[in-house]
C-alpha atoms as a PDB file:
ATOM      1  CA  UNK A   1      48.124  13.217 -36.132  1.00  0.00           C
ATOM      2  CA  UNK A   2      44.929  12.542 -37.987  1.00  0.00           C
ATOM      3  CA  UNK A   3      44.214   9.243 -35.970  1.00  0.00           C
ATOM      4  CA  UNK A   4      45.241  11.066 -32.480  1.00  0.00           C
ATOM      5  CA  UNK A   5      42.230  14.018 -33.144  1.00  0.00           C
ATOM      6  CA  UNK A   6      39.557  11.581 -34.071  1.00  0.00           C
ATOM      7  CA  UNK A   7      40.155   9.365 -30.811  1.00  0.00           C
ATOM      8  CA  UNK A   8      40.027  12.621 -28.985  1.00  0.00           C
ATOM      9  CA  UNK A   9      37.209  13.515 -30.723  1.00  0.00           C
ATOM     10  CA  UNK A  10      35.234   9.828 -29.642  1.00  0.00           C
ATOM     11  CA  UNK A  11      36.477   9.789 -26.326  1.00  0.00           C
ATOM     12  CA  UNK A  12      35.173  13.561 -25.568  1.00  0.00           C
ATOM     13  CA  UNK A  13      31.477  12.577 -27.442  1.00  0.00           C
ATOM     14  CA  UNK A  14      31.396   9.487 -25.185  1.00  0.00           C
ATOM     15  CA  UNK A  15      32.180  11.627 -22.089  1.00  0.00           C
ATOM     16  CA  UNK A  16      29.832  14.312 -22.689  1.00  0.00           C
ATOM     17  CA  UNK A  17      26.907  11.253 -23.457  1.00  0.00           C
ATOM     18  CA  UNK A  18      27.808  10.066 -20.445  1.00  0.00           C
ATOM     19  CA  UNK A  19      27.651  13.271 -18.158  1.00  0.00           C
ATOM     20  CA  UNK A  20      24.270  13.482 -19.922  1.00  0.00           C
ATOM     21  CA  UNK A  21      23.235  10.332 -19.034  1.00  0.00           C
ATOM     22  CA  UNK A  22      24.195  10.456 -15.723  1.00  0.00           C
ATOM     23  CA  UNK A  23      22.688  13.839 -15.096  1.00  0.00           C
ATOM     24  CA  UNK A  24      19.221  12.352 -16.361  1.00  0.00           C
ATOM     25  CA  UNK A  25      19.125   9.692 -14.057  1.00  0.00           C
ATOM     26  CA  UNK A  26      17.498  10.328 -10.123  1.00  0.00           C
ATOM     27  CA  UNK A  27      19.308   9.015  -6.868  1.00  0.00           C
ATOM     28  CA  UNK A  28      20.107   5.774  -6.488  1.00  0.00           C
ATOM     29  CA  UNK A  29      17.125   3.441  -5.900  1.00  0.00           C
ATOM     30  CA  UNK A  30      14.735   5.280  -7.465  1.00  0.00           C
ATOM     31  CA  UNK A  31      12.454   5.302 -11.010  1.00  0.00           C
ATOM     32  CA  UNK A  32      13.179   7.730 -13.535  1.00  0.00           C
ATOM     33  CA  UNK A  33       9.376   8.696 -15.252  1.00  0.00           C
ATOM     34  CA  UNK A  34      10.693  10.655 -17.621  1.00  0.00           C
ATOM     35  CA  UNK A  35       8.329  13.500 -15.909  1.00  0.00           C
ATOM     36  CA  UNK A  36      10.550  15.516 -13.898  1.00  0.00           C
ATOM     37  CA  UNK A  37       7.715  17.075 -12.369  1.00  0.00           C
ATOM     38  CA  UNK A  38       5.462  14.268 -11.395  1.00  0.00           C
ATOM     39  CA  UNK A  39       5.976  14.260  -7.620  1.00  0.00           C
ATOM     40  CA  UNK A  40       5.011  10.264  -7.059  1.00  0.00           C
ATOM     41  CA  UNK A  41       7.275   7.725  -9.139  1.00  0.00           C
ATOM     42  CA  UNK A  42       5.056   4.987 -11.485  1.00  0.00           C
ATOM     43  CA  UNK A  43       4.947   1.801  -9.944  1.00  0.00           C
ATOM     44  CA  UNK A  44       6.240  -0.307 -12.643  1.00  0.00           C
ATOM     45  CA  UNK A  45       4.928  -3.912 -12.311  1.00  0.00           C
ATOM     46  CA  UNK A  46       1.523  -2.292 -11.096  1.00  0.00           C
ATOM     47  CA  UNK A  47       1.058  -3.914  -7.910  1.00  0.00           C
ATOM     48  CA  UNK A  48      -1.586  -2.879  -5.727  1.00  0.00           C
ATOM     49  CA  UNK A  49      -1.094  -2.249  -2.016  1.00  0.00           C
ATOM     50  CA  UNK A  50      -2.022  -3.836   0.417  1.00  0.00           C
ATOM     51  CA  UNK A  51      -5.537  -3.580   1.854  1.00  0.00           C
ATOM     52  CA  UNK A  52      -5.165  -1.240   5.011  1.00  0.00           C
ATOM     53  CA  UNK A  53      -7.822  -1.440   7.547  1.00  0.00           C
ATOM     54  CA  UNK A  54      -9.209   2.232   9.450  1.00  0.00           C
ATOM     55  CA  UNK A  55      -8.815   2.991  12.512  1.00  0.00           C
ATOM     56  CA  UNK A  56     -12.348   2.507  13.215  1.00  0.00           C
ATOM     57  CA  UNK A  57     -12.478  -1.089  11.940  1.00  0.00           C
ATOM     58  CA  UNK A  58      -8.764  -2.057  13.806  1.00  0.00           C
ATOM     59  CA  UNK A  59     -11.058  -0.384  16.843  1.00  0.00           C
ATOM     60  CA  UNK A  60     -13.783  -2.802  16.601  1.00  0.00           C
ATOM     61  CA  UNK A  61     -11.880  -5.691  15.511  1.00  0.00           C
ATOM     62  CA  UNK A  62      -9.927  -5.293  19.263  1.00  0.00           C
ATOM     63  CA  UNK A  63     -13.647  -4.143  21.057  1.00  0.00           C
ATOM     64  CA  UNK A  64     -14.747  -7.472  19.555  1.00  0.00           C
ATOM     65  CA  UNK A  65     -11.966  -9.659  20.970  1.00  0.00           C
ATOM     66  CA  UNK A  66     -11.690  -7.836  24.341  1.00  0.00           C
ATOM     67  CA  UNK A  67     -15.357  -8.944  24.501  1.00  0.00           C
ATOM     68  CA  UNK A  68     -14.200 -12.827  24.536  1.00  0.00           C
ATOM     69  CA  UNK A  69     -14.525 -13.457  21.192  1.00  0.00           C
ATOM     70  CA  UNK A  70     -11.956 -14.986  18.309  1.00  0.00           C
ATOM     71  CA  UNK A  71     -10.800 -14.610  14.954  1.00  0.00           C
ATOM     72  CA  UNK A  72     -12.828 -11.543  13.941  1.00  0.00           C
ATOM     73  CA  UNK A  73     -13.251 -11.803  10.212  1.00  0.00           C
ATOM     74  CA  UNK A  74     -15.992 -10.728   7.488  1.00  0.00           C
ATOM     75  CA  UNK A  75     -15.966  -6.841   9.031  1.00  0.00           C
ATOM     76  CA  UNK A  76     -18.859  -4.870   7.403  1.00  0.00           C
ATOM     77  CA  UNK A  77     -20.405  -1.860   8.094  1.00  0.00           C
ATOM     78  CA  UNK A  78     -24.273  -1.127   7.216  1.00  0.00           C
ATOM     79  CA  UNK A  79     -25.560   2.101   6.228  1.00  0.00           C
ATOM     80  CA  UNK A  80     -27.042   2.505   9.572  1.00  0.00           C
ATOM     81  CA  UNK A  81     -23.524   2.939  11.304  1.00  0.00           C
ATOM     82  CA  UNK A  82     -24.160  -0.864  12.596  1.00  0.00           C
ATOM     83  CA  UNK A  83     -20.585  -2.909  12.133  1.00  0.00           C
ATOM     84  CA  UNK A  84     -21.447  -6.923  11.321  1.00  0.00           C
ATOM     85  CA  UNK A  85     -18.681  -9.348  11.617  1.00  0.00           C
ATOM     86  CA  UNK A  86     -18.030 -13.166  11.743  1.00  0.00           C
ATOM     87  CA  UNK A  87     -16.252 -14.568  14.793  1.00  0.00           C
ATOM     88  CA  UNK A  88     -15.544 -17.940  16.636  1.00  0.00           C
ATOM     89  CA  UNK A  89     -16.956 -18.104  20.734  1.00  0.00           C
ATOM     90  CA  UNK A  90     -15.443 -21.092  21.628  1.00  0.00           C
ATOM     91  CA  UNK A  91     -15.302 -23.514  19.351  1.00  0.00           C
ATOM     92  CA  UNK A  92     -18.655 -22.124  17.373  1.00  0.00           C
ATOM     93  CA  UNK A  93     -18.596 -19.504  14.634  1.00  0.00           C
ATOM     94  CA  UNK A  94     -21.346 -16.724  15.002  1.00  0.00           C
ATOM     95  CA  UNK A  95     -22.237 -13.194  13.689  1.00  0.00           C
ATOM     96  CA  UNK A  96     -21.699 -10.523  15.805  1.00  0.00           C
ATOM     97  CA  UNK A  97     -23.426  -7.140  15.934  1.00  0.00           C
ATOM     98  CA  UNK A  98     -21.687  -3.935  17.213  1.00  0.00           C
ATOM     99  CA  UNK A  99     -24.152  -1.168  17.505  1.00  0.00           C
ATOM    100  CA  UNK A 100     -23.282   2.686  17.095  1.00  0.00           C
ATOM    101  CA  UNK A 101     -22.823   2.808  20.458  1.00  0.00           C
ATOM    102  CA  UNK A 102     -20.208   0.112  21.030  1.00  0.00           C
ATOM    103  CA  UNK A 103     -22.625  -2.870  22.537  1.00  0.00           C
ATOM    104  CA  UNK A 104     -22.156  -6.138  21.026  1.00  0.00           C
ATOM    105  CA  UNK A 105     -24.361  -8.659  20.477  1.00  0.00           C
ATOM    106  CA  UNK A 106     -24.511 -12.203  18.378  1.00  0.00           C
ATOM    107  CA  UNK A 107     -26.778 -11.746  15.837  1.00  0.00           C
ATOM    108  CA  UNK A 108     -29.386 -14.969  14.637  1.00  0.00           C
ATOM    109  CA  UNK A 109     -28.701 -14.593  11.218  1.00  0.00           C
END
């Protein structure tokens, strides 16, 4: 009788840690914190995302390359508002200058 109670006893204690557990842990796929009210999970191996252009530079980039040009690189805005980029005409590689209002020129730089 003794024997039957404690293996009742173990196998209640290692269904109650288990419930426990269980209730702990977040849906499937995600990373438990251990601050339930942090609203953004930790990345653990602390990569960095990727570099994502604005909308501004994805719009010069393609005002750029409508204007004839090729592999737009090197994008870099001055304090002025003036966007300076590197970029292939043919089979030479130039600077180009974009100007506040949209005109483009090749710079002699």
């Amino acid at each position: 009788m003794y024997r039957l109670s404690c293996t009742a006893t173990v196998l209640g204690l290692s269904l109650a840690l288990a419930a426990v557990a269980h209730a702990q842990s977040g849906p499937a796929g995600t990373v438990n914190t251990g601050t339930p009210s942090s609203p953004i999970a930790r990345n653990p191996k602390g990569m960095v995302a990727p570099f994502n252009e604005t909308a501004e530079e994805a719009w010069v980039k393609e005002h750029v390359r409508a204007a004839g040009y090729s592999g737009v690189n090197s994008l870099v805005r001055d304090d002025g508002g003036t966007w300076h980029a590197r970029a292939y005409k043919g089979p030479a590689d130039v600077i180009v200058v974009i100007d506040r209002s949209g005109a483009i020129s090749e710079s002699g730089r």
